[in-house]
N, C-alpha and C. Protein backbone atom coordinates (compact mmCIF):
# COMPACT_ATOMS: atom_id res chain seq x y z
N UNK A 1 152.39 14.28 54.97
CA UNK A 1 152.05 13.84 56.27
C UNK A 1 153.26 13.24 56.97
N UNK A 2 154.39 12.58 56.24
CA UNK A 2 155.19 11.88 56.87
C UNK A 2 156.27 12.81 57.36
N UNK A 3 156.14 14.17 56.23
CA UNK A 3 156.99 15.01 56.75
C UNK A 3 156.26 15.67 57.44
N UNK A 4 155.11 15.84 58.18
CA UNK A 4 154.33 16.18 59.24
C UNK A 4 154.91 15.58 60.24
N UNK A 5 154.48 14.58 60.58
CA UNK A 5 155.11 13.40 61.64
C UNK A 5 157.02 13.58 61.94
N UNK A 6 157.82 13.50 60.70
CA UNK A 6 159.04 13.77 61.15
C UNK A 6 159.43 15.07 61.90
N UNK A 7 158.47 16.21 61.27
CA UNK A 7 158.91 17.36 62.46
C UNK A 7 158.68 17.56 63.88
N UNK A 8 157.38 16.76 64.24
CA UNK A 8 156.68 16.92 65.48
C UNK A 8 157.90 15.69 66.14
N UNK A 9 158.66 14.74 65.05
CA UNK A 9 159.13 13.56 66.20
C UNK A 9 160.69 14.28 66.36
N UNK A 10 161.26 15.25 65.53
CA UNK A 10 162.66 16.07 65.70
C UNK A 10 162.50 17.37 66.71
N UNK A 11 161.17 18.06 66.61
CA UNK A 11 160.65 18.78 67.93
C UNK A 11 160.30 17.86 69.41
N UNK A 12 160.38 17.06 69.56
CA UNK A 12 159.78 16.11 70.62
C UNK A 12 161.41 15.58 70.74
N UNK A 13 161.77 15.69 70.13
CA UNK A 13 163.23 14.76 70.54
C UNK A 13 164.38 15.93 70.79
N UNK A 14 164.03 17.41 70.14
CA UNK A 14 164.92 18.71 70.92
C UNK A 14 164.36 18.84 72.15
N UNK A 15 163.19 18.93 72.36
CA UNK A 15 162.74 19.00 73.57
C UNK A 15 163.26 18.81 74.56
N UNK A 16 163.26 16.83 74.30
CA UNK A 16 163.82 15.65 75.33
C UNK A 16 165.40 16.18 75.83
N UNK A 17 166.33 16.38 74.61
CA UNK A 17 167.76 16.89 75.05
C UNK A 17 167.91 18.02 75.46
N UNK A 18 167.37 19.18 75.24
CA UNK A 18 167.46 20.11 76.17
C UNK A 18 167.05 20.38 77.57
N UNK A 19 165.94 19.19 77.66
CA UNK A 19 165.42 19.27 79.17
C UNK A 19 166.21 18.13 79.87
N UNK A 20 166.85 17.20 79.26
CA UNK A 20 167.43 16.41 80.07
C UNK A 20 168.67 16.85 80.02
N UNK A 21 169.54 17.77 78.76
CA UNK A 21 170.91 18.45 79.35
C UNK A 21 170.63 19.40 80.47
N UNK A 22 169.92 19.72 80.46
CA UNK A 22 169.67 20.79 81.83
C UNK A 22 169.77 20.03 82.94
N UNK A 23 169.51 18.52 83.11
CA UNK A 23 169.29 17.99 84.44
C UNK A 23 170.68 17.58 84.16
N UNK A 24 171.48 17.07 83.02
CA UNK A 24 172.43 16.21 83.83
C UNK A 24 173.47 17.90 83.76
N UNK A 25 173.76 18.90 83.52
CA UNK A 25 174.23 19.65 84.18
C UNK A 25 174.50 20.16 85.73
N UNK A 26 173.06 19.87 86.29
CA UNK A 26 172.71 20.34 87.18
C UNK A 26 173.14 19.21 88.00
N UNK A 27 173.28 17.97 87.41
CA UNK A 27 173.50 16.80 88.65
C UNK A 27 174.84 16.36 88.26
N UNK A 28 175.89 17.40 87.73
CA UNK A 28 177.86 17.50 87.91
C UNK A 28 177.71 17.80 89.19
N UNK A 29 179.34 17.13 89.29
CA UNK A 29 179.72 16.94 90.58
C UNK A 29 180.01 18.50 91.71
N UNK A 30 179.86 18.89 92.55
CA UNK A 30 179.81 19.68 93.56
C UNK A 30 181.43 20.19 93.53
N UNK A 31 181.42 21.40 93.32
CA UNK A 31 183.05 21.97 93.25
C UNK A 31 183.12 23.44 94.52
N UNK A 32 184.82 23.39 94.65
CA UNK A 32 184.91 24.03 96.22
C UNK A 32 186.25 24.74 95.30
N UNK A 33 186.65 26.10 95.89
CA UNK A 33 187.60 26.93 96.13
C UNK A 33 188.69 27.53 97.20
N UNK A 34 189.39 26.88 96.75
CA UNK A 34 190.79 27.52 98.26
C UNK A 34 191.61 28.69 97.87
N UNK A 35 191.74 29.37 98.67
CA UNK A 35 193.23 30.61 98.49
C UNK A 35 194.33 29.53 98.69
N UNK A 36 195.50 29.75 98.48
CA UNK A 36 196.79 29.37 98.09
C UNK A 36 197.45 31.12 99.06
N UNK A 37 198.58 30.62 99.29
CA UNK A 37 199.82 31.82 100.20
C UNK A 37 200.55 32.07 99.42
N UNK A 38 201.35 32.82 99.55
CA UNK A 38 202.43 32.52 98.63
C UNK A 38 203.30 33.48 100.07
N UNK A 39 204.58 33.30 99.86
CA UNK A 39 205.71 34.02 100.46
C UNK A 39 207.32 34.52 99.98
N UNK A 40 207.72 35.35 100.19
CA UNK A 40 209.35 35.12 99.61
C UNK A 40 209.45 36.72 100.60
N UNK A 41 210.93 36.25 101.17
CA UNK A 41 211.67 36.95 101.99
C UNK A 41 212.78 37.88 101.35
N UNK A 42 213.14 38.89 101.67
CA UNK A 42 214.08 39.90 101.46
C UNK A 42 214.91 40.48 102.39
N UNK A 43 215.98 39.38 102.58
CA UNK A 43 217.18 39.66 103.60
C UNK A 43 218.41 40.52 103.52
N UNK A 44 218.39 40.90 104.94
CA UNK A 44 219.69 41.55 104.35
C UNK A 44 220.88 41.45 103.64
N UNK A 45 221.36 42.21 102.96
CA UNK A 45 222.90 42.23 102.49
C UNK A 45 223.85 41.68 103.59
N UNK A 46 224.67 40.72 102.41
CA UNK A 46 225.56 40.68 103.56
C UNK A 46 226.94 41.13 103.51
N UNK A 47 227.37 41.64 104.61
CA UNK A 47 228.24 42.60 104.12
C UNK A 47 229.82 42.90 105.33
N UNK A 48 231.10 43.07 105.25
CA UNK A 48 231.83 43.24 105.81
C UNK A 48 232.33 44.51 105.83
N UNK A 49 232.87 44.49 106.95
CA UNK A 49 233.37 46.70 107.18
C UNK A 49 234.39 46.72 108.01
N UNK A 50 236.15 47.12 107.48
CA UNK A 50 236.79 47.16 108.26
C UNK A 50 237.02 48.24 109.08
N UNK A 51 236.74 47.64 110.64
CA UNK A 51 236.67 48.77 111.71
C UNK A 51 237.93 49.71 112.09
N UNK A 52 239.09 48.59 112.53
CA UNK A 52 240.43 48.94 112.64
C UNK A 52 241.43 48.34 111.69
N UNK A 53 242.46 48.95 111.47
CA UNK A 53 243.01 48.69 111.09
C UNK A 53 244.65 47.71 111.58
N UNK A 54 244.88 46.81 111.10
CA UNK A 54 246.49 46.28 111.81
C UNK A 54 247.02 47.45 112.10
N UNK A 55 247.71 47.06 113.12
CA UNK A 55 248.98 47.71 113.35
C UNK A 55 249.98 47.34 114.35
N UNK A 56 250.91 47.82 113.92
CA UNK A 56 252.32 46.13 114.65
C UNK A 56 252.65 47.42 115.89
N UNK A 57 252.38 48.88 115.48
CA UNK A 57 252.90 49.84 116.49
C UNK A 57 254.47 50.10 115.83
N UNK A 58 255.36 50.98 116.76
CA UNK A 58 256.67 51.23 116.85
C UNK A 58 257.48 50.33 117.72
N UNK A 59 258.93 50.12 116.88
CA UNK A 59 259.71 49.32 117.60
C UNK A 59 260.97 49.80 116.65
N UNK A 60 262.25 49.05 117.24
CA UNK A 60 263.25 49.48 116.28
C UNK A 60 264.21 47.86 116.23
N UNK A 61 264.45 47.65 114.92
CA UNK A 61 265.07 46.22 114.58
C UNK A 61 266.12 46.45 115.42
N UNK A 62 266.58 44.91 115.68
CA UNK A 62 268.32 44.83 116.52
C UNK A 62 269.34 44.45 115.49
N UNK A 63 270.49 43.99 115.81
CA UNK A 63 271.25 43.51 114.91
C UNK A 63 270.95 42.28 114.26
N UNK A 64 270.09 41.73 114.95
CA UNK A 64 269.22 39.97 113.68
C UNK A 64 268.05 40.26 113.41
N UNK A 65 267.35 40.94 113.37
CA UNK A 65 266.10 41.21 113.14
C UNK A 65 264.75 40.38 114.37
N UNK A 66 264.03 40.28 113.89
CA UNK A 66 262.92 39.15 114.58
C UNK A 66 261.86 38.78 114.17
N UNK A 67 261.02 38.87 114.97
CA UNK A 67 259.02 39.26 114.69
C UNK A 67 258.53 39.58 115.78
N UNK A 68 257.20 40.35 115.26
CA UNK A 68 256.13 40.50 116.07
C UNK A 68 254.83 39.85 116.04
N UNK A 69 254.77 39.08 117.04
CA UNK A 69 253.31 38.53 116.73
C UNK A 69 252.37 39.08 117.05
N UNK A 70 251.27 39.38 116.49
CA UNK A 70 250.30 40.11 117.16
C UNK A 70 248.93 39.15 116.89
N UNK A 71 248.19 38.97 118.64
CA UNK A 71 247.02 38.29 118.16
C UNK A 71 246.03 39.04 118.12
N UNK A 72 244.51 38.36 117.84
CA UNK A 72 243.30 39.05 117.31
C UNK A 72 242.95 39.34 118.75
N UNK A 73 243.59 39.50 119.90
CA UNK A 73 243.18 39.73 120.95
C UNK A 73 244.10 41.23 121.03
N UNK A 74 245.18 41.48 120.19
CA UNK A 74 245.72 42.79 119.88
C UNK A 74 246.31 42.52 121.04
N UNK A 75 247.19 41.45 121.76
CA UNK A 75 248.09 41.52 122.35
C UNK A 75 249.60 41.20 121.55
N UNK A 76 250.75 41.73 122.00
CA UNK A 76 252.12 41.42 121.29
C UNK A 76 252.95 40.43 121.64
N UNK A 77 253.74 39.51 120.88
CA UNK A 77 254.88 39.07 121.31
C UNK A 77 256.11 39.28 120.50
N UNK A 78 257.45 39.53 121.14
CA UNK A 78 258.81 40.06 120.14
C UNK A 78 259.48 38.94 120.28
N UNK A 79 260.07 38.44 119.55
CA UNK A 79 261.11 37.59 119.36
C UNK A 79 262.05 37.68 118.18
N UNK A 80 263.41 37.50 118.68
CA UNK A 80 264.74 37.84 118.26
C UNK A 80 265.12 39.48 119.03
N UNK A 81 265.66 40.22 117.92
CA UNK A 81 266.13 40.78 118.97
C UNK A 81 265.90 42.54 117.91
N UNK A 82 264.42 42.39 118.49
CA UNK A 82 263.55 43.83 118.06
C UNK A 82 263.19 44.13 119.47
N UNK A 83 263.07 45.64 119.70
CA UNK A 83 262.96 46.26 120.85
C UNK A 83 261.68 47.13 120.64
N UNK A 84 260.65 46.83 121.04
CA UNK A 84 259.39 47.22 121.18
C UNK A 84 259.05 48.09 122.03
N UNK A 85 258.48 49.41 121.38
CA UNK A 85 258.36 50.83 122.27
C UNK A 85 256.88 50.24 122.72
N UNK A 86 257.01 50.82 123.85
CA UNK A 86 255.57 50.81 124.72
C UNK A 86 254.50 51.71 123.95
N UNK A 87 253.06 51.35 123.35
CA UNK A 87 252.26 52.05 122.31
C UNK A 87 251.15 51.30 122.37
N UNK A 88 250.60 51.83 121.55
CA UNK A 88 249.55 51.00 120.87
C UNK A 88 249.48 50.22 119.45
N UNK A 89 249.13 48.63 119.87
CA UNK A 89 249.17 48.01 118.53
C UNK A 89 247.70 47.80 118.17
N UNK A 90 247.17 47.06 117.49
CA UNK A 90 245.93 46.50 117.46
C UNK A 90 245.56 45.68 115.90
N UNK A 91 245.50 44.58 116.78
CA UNK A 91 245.00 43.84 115.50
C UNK A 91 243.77 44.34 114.47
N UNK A 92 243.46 43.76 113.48
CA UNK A 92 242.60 44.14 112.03
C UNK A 92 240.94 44.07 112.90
N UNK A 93 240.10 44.55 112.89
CA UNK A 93 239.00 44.05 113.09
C UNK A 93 237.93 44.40 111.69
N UNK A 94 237.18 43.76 112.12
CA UNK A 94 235.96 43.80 110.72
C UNK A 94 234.66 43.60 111.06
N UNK A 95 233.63 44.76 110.83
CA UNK A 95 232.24 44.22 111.45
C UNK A 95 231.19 43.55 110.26
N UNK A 96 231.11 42.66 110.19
CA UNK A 96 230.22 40.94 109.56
C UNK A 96 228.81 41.31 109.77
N UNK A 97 227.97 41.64 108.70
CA UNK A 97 226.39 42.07 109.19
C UNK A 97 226.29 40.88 107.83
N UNK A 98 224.64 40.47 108.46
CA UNK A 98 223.86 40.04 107.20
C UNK A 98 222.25 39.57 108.26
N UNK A 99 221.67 38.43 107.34
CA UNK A 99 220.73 37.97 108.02
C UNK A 99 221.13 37.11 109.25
N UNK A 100 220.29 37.16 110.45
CA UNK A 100 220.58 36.72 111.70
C UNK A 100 220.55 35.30 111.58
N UNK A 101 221.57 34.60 112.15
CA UNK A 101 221.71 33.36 112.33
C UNK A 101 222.60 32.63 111.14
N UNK A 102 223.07 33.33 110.20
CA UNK A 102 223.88 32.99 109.24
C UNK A 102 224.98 32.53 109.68
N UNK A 103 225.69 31.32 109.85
CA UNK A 103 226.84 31.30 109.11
C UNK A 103 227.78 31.47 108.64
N UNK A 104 229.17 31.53 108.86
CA UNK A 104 230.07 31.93 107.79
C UNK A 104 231.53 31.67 107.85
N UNK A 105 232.50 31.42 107.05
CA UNK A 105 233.92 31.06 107.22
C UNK A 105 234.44 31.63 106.94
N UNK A 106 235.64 32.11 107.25
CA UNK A 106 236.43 33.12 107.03
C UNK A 106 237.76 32.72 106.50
N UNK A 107 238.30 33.07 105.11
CA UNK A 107 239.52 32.75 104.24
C UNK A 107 240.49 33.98 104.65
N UNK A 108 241.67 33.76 105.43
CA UNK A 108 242.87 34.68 105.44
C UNK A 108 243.80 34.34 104.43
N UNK A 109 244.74 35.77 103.50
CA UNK A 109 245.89 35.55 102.82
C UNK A 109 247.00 33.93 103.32
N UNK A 110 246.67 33.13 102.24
CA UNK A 110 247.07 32.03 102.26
C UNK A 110 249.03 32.24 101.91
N UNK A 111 249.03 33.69 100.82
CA UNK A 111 250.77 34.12 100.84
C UNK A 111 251.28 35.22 102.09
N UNK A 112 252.25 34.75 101.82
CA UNK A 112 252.85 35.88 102.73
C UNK A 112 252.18 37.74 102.16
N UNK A 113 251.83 38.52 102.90
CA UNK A 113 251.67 39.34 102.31
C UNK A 113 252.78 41.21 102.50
N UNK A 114 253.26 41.65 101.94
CA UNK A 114 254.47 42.69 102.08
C UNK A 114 254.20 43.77 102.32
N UNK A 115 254.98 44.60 103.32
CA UNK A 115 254.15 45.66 104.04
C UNK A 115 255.36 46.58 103.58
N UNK A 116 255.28 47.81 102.46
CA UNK A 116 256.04 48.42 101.70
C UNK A 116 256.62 49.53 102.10
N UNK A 117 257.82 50.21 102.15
CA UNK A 117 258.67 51.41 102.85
C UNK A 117 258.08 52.42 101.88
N UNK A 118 257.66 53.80 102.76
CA UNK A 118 256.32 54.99 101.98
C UNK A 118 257.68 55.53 101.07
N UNK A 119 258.80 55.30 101.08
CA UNK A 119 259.70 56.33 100.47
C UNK A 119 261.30 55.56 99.87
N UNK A 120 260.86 54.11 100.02
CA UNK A 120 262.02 53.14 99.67
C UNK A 120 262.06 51.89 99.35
N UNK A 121 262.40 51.08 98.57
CA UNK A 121 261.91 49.90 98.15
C UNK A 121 262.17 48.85 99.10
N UNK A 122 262.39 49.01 100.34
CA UNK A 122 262.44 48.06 101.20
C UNK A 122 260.68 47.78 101.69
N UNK A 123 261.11 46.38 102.20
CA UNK A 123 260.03 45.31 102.43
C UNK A 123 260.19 44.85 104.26
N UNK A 124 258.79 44.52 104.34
CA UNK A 124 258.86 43.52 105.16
C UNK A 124 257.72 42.52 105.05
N UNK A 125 257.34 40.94 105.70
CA UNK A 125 257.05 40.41 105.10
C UNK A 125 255.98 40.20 106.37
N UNK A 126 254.52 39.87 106.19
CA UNK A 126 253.47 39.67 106.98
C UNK A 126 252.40 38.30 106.96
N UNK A 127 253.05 36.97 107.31
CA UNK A 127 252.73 35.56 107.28
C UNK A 127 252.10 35.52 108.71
N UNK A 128 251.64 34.13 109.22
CA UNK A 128 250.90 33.29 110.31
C UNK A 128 249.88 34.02 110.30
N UNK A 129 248.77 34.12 109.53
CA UNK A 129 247.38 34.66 109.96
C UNK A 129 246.46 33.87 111.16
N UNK A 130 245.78 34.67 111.74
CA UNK A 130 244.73 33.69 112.45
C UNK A 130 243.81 34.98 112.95
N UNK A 131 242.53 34.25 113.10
CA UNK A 131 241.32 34.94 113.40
C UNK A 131 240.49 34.83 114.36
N UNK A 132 239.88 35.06 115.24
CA UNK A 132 238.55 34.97 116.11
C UNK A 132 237.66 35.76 115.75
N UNK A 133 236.62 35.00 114.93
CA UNK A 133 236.58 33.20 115.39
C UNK A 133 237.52 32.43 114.66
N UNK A 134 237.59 31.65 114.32
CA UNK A 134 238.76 30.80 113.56
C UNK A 134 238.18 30.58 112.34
N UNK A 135 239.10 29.80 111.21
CA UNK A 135 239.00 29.29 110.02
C UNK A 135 238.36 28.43 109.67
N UNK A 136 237.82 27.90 110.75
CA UNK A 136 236.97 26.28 110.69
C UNK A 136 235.98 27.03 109.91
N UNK A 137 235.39 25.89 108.79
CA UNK A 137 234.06 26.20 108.44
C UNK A 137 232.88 26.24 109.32
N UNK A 138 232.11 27.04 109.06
CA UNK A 138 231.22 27.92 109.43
C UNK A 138 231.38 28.32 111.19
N UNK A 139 232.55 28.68 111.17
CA UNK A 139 232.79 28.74 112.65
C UNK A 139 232.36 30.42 113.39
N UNK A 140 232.23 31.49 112.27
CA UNK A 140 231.60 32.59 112.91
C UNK A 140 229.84 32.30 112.43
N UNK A 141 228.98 32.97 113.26
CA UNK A 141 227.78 32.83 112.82
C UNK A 141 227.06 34.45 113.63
N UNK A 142 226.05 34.46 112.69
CA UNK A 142 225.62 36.01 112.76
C UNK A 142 224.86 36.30 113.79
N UNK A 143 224.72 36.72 115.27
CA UNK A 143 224.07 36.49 116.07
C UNK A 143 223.25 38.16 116.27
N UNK A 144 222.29 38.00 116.43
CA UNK A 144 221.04 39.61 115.90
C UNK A 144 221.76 39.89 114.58
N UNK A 145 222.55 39.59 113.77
CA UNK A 145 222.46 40.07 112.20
C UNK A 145 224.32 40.48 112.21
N UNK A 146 224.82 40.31 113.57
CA UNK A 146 226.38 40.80 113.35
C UNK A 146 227.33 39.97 114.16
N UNK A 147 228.43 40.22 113.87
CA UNK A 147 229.45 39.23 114.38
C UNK A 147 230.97 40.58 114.62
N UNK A 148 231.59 40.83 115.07
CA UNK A 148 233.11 41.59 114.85
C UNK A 148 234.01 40.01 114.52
N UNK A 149 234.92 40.16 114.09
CA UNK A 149 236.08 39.27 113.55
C UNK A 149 237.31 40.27 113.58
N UNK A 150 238.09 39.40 114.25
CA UNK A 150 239.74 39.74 114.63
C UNK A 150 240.50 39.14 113.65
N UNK A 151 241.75 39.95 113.50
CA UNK A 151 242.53 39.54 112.59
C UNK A 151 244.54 39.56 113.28
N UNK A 152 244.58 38.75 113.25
CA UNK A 152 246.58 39.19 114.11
C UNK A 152 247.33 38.46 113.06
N UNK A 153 248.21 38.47 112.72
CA UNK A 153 249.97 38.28 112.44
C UNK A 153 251.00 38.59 112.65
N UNK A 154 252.21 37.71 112.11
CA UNK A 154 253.20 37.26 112.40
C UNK A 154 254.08 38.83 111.40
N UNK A 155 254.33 40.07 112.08
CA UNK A 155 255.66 40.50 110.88
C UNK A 155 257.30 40.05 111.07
N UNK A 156 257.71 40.16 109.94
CA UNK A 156 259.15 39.23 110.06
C UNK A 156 260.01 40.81 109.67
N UNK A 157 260.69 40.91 110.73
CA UNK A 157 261.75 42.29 110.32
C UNK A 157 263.36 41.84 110.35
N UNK A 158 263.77 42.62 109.19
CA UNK A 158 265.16 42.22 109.04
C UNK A 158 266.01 43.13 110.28
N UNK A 159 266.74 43.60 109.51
CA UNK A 159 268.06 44.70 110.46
C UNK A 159 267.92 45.78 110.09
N UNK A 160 268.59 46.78 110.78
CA UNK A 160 268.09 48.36 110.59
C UNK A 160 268.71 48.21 109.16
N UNK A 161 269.38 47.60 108.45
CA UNK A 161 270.33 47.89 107.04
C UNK A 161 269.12 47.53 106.15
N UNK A 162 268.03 46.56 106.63
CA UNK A 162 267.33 45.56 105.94
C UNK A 162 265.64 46.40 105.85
N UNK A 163 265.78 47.00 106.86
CA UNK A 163 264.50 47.89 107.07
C UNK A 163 264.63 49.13 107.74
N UNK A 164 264.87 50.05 107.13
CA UNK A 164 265.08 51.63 107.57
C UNK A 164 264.16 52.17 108.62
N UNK A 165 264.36 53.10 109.18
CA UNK A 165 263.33 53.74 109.32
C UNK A 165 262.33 54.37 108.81
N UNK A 166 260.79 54.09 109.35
CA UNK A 166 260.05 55.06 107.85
C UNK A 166 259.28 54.04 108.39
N UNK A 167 258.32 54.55 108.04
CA UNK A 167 256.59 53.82 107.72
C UNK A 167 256.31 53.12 106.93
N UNK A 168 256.03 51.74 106.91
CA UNK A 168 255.53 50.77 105.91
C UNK A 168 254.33 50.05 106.10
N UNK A 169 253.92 49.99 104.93
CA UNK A 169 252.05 50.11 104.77
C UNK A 169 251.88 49.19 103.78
N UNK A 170 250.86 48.59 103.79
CA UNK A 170 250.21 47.54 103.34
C UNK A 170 248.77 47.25 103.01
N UNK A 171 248.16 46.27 102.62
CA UNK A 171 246.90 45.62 102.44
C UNK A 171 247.04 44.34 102.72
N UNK A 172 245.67 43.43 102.70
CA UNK A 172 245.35 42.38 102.73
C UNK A 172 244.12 41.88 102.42
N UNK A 173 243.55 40.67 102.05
CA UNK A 173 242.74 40.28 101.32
C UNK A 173 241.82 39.62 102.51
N UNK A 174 240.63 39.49 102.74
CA UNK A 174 240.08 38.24 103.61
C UNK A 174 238.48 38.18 103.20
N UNK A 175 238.49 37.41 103.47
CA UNK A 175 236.87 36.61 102.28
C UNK A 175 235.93 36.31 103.72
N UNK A 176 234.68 36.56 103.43
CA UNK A 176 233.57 35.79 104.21
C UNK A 176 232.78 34.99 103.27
N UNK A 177 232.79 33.73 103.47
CA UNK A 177 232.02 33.03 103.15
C UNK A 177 230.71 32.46 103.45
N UNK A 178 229.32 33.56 103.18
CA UNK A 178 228.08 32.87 104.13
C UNK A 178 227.50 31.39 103.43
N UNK A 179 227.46 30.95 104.54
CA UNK A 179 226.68 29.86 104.26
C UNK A 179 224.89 29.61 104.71
């Protein structure tokens, strides 16, 4: 009998917890769902392309040599005593693409750089860089996604003994830095 009584009081007491876990389930707290965004952009490359190339033009050294300056506006100046044929010169240009509104500084050859005879080991020497826009940090900036950048210098020519006639050709180095 007593184990009569203990089953009816362990059935009466599953009862109780299953009908009252059902209520306190039902009376947890009230829960809500949001979307979340997410985003990430894919900009352009950024990228430089030289359009023109330097060029100091034709001239012929005097007996002291001189220079030619040439600015990024691809205008000339001679000094000493080089005689400059009427031509065409034109400073370096470079077309600057990337994402719009960028940024960027521009590093010119900090050495002198040497512009080499196609058929003789003579030299001449290609110092004073300058650019438009200028060197200041972040002084070009990408306006619709492009910018052109000018490039002029200073060549230093010796004497006809010092620099022959003949074509002399070169490179140069120049960095964009986006920021």
């Amino acid at each position: 009998m007593f184990s009569e009584r203990l089953k009816k009081y362990f059935f009466c007491l599953t009862v109780i917890l299953i009908v009252s876990g059902s209520w306190i389930r039902a009376q947890t707290g009230t829960s809500a769902s949001a979307t979340g965004h997410i985003t990430a952009e894919v900009i352009t490359v950024y990228s430089a392309t030289e359009m023109s190339q330097m060029n100091f033009g034709r001239f012929y050294p005097g007996p002291q040599g001189g220079e030619i300056i040439l600015t990024p506006e691809s205008t000339v100046s001679v000094m000493g005593s080089v005689y400059k044929e009427v031509g065409t010169q034109t400073a370096a240009s470079f077309y600057v693409s990337g994402h719009t509104g960028t940024s960027f500084t521009i590093t010119l050859p900090r050495e002198p750089v040497l512009l080499n005879h196609v058929t003789s080991a003579r030299t001449m020497i290609i110092n004073d860089w300058i650019s438009s826009p200028g060197t200041e940090p972040a002084a070009g900036i990408l306006q619709n996604g492009a910018q052109m950048v000018y490039v002029g210098a200073t060549l230093k020519i010796g004497t006809l003994e010092d620099n022959p006639v003949g074509v002399y050709a070169g490179t140069f180095n120049i960095t964009f830095d986006f920021n």
